[in-house]
PDB file of N, CA and C in Angstrom:
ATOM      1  N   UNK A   1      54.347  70.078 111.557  1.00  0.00           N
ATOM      2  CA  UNK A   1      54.843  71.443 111.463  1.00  0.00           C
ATOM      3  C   UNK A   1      55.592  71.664 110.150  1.00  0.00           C
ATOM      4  N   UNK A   2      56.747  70.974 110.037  1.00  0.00           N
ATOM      5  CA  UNK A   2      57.352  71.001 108.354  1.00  0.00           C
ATOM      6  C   UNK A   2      56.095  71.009 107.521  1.00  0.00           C
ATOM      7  N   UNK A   3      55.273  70.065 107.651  1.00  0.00           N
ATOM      8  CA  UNK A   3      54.295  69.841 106.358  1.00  0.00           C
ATOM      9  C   UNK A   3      53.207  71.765 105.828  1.00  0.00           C
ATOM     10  N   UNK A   4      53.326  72.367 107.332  1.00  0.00           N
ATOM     11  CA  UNK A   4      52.902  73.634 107.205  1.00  0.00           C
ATOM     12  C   UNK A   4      53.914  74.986 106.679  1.00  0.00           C
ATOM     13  N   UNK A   5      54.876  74.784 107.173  1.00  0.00           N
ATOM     14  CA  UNK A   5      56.205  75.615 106.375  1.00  0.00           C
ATOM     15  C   UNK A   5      56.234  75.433 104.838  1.00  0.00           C
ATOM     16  N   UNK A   6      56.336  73.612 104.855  1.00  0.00           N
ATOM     17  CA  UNK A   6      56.116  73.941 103.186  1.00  0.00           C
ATOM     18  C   UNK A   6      55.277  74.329 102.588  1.00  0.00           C
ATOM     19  N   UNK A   7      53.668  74.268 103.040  1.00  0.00           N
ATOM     20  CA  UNK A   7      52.553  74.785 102.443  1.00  0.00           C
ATOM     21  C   UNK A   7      52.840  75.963 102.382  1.00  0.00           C
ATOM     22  N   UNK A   8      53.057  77.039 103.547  1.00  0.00           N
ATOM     23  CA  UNK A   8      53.485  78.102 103.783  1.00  0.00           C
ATOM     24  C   UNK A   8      53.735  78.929 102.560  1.00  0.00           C
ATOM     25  N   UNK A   9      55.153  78.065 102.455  1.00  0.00           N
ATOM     26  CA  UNK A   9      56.085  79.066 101.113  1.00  0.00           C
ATOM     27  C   UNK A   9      55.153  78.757  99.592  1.00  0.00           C
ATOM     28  N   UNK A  10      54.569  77.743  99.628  1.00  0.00           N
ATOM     29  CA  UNK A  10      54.039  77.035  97.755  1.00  0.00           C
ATOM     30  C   UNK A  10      53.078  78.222  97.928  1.00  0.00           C
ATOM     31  N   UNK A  11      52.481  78.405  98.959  1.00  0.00           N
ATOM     32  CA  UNK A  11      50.945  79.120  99.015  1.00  0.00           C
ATOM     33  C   UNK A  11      51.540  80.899  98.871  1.00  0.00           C
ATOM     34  N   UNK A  12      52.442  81.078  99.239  1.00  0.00           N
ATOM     35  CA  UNK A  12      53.308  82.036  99.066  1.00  0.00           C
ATOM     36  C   UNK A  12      53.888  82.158  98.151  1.00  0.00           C
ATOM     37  N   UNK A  13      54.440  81.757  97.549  1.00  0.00           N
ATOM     38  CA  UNK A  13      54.895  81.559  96.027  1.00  0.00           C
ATOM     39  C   UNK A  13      53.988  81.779  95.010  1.00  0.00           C
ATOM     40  N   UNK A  14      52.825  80.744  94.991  1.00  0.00           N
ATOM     41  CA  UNK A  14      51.446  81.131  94.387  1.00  0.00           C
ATOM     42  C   UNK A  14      51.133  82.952  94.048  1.00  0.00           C
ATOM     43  N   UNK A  15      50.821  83.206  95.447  1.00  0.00           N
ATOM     44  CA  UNK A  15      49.939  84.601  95.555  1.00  0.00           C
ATOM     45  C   UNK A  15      51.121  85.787  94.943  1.00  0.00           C
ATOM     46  N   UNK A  16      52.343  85.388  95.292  1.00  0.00           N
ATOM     47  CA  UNK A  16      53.109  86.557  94.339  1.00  0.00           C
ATOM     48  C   UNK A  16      53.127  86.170  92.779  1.00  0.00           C
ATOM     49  N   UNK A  17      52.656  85.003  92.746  1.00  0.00           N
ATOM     50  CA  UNK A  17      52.894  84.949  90.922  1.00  0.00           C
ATOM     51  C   UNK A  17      51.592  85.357  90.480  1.00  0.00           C
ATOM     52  N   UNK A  18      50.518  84.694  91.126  1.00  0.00           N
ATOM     53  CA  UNK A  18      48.980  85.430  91.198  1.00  0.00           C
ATOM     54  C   UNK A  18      49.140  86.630  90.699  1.00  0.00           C
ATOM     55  N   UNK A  19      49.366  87.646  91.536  1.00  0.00           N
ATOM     56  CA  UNK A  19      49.864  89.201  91.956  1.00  0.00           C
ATOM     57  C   UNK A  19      50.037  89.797  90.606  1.00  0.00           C
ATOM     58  N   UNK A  20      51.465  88.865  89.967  1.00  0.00           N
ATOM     59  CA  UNK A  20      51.993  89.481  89.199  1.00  0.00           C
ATOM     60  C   UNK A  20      51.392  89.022  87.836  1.00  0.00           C
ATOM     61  N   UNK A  21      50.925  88.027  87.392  1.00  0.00           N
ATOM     62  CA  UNK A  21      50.257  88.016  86.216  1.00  0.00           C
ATOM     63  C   UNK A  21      48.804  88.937  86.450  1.00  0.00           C
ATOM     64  N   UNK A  22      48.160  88.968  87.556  1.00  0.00           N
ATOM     65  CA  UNK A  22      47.018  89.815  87.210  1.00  0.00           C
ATOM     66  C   UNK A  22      47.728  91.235  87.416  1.00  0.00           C
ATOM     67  N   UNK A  23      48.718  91.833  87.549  1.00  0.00           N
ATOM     68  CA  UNK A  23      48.696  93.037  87.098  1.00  0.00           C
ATOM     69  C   UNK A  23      49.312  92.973  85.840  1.00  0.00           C
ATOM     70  N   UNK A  24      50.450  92.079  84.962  1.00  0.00           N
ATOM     71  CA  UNK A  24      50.824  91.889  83.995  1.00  0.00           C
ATOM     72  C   UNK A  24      49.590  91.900  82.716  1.00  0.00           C
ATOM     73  N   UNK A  25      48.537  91.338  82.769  1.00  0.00           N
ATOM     74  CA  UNK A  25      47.333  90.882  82.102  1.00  0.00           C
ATOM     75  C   UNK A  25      46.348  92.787  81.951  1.00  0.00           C
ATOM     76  N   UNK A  26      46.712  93.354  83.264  1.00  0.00           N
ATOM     77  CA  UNK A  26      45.732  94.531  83.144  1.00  0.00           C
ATOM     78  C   UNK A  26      44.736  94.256  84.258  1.00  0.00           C
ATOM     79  N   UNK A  27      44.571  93.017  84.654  1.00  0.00           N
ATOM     80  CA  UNK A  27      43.579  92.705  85.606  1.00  0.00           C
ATOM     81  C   UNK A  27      43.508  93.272  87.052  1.00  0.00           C
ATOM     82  N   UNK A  28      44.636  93.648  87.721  1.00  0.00           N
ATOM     83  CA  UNK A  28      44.678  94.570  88.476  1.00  0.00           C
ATOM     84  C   UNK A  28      45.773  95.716  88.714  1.00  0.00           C
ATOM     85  N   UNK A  29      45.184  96.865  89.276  1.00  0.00           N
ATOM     86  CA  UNK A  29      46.557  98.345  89.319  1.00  0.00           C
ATOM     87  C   UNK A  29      47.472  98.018  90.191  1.00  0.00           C
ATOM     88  N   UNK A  30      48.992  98.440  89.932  1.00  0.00           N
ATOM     89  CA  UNK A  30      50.164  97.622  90.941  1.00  0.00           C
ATOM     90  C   UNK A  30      49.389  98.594  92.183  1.00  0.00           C
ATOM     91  N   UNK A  31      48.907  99.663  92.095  1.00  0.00           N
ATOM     92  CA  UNK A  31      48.794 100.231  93.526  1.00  0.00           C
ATOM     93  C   UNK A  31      47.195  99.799  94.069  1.00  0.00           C
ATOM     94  N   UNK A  32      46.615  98.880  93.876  1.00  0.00           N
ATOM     95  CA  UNK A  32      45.706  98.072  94.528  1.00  0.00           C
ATOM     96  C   UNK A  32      45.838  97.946  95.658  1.00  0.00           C
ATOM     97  N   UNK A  33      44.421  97.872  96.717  1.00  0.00           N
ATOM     98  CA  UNK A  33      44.836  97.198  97.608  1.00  0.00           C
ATOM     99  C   UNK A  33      45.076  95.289  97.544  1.00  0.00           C
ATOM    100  N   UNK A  34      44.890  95.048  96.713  1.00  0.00           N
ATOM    101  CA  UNK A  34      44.196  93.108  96.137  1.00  0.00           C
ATOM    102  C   UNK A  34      45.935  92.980  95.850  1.00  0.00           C
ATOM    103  N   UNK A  35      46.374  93.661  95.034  1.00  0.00           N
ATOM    104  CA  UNK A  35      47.585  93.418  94.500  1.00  0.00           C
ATOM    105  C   UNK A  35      48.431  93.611  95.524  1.00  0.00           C
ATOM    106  N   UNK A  36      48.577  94.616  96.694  1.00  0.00           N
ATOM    107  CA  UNK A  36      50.095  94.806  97.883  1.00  0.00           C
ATOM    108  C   UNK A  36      49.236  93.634  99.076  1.00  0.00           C
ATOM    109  N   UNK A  37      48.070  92.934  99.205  1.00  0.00           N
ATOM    110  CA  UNK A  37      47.522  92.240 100.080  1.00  0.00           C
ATOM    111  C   UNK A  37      48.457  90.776  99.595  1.00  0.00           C
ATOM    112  N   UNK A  38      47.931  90.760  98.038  1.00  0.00           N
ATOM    113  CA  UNK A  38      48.824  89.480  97.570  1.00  0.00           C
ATOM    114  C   UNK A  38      50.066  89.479  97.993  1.00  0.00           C
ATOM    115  N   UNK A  39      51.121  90.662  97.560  1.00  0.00           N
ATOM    116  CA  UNK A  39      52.259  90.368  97.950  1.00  0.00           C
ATOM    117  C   UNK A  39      52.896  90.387  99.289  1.00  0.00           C
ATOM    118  N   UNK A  40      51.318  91.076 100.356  1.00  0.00           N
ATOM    119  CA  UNK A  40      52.114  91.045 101.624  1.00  0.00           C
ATOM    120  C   UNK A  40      51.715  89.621 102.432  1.00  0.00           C
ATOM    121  N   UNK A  41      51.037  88.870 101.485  1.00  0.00           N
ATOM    122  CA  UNK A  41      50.766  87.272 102.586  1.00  0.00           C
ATOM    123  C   UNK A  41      51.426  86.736 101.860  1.00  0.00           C
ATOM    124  N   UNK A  42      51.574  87.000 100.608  1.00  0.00           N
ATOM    125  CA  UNK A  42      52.985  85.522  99.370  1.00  0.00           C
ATOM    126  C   UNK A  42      54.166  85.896 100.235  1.00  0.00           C
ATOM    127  N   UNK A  43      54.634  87.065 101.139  1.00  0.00           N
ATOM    128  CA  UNK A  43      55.987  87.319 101.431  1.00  0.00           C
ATOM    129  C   UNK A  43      56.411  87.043 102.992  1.00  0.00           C
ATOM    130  N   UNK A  44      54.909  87.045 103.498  1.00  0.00           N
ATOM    131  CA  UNK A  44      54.993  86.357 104.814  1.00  0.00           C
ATOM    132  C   UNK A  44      55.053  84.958 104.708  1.00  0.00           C
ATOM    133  N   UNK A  45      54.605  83.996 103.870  1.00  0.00           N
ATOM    134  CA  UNK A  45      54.598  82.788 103.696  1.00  0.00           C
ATOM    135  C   UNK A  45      56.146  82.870 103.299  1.00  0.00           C
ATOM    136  N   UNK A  46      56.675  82.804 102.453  1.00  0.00           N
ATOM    137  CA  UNK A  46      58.329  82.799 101.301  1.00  0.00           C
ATOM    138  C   UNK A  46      59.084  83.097 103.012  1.00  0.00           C
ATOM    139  N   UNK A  47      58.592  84.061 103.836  1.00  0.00           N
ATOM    140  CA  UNK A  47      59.619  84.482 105.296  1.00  0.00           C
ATOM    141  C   UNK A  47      59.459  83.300 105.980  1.00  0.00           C
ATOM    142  N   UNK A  48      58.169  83.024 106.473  1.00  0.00           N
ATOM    143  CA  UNK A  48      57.821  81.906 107.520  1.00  0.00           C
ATOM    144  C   UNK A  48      59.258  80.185 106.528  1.00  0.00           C
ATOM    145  N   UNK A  49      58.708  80.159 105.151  1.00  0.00           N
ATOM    146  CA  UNK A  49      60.037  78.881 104.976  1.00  0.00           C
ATOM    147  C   UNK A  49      61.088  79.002 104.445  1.00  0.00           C
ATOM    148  N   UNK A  50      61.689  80.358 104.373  1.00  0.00           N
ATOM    149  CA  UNK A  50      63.216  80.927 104.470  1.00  0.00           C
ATOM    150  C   UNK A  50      63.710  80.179 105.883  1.00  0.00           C
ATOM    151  N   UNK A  51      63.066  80.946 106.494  1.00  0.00           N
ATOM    152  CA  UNK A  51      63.344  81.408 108.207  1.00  0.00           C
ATOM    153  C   UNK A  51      63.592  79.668 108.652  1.00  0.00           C
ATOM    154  N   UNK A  52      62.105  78.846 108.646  1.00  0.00           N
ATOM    155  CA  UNK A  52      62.561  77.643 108.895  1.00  0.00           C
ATOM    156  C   UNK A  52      63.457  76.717 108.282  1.00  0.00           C
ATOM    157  N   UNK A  53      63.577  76.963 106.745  1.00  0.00           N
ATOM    158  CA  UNK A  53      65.135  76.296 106.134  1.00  0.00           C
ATOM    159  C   UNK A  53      66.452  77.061 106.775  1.00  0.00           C
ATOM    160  N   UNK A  54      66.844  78.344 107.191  1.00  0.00           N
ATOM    161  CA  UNK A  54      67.697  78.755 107.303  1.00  0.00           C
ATOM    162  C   UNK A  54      68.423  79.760 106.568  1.00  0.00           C
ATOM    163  N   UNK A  55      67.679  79.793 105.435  1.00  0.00           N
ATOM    164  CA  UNK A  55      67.817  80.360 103.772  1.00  0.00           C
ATOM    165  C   UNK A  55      67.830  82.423 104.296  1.00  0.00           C
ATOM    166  N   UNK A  56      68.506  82.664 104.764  1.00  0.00           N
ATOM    167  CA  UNK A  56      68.892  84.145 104.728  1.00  0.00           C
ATOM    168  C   UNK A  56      68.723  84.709 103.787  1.00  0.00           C
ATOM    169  N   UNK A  57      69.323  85.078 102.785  1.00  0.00           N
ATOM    170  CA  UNK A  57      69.238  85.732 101.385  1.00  0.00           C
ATOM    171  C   UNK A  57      67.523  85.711 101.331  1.00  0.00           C
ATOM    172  N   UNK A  58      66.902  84.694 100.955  1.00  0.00           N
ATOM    173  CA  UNK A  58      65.638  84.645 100.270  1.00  0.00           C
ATOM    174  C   UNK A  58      64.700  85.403 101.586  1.00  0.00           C
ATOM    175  N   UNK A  59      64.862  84.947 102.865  1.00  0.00           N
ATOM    176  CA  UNK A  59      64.334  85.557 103.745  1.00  0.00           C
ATOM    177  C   UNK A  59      64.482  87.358 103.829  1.00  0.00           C
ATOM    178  N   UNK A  60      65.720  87.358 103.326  1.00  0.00           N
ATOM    179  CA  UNK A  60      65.907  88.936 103.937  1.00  0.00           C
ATOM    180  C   UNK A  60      64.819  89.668 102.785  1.00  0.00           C
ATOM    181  N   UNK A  61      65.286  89.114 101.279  1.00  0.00           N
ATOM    182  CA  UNK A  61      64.450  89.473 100.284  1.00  0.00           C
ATOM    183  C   UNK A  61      63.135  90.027 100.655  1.00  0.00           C
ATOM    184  N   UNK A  62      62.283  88.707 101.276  1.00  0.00           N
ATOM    185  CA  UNK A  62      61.131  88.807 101.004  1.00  0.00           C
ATOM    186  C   UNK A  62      60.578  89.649 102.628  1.00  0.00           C
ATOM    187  N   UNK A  63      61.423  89.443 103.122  1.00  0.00           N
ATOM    188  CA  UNK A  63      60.830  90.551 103.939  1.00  0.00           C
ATOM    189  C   UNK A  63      61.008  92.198 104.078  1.00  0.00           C
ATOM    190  N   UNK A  64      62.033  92.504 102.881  1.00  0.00           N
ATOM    191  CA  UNK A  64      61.886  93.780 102.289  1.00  0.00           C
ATOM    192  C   UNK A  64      60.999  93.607 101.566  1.00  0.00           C
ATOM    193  N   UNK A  65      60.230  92.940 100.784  1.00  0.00           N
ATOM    194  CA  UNK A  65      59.099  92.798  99.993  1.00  0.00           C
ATOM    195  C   UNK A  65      57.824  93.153 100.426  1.00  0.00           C
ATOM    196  N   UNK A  66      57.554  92.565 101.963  1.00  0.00           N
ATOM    197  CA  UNK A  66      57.141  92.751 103.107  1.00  0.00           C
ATOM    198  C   UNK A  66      56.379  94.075 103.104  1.00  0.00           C
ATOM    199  N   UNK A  67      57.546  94.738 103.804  1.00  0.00           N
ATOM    200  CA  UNK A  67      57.857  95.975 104.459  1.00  0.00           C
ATOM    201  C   UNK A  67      57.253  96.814 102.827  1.00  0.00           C
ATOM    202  N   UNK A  68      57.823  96.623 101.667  1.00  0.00           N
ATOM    203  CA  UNK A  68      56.844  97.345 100.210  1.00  0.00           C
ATOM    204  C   UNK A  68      56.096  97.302 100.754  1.00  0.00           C
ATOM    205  N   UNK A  69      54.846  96.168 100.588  1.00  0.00           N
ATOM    206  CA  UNK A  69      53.520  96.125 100.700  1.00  0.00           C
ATOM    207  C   UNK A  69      52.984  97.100 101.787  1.00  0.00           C
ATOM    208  N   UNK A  70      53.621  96.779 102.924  1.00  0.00           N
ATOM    209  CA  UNK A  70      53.491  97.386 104.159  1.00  0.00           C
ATOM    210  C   UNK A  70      53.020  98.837 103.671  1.00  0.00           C
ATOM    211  N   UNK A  71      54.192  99.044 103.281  1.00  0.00           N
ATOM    212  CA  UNK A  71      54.552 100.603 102.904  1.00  0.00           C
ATOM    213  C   UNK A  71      53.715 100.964 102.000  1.00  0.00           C
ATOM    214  N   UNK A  72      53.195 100.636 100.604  1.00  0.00           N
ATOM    215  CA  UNK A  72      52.014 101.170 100.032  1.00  0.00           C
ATOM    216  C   UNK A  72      50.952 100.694 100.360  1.00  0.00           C
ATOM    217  N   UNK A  73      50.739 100.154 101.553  1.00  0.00           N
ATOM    218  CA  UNK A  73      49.280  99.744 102.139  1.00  0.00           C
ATOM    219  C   UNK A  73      49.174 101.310 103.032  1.00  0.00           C
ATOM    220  N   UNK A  74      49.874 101.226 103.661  1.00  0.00           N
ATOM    221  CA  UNK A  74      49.715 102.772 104.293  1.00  0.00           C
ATOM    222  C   UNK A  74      49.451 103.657 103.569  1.00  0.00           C
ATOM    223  N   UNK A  75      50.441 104.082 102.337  1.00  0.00           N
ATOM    224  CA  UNK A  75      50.218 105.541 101.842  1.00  0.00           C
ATOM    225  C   UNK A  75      48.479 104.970 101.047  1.00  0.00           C
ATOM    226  N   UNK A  76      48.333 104.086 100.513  1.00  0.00           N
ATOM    227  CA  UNK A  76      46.710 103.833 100.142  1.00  0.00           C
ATOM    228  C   UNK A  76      45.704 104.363 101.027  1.00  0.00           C
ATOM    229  N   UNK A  77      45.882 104.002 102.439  1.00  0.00           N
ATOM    230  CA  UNK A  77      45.063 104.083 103.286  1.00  0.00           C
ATOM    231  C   UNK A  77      45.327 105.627 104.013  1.00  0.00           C
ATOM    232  N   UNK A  78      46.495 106.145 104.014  1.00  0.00           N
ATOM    233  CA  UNK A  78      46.274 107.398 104.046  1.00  0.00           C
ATOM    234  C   UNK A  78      45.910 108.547 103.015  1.00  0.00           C
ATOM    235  N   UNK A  79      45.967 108.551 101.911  1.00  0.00           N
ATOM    236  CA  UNK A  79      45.358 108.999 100.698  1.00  0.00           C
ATOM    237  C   UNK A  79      44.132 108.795 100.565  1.00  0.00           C
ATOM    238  N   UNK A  80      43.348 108.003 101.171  1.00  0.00           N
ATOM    239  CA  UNK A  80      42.235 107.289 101.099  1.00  0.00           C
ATOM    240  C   UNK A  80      41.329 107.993 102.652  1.00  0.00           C
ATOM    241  N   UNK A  81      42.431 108.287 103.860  1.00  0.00           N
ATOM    242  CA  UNK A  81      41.734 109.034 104.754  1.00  0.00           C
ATOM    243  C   UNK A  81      41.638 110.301 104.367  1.00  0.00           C
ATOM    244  N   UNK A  82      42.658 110.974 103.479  1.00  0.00           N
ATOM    245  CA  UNK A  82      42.647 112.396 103.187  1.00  0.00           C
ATOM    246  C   UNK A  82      41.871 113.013 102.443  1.00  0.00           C
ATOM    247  N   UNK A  83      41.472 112.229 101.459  1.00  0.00           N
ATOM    248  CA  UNK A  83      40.240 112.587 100.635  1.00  0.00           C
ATOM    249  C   UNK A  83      38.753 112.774 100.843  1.00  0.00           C
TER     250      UNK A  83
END
């Protein structure tokens, strides 16, 4: 189980740095769906080994990070029904 928490967060860690050099580069729009997908599984991973270290701060972080993605995954997908 530890050995999956830590994968958890590295694999999580990864996909938000992913995220952010391909929109840094031009390679993808911050309002993507590829780009708020990255940051909403890098931030569930970073929660899942907050949560099991105990680490509050970094947890609370990333699950307002979360809740972003969350949040422009919706208005995407409702902009996307309205049209």
């Amino acid at each position: 189980m530890v050995l999956l928490i830590e994968i958890a967060g590295w694999v999580g860690g990864a996909l938000i740095l992913l995220g952010y050099m391909l929109v840094s580069t031009g390679r993808l729009q911050g309002r993507s769906v590829s780009y708020q997908m990255l940051n909403l599984v890098g931030s569930i991973g970073f929660v899942a080994n907050a949560a099991w270290h105990g680490a509050i701060p970094p947890m609370a972080l990333n699950i307002i990070w979360c809740a972003i993605a969350l949040y422009t995954l919706a208005l995407l997908w409702w902009e996307k029904a309205r049209a």
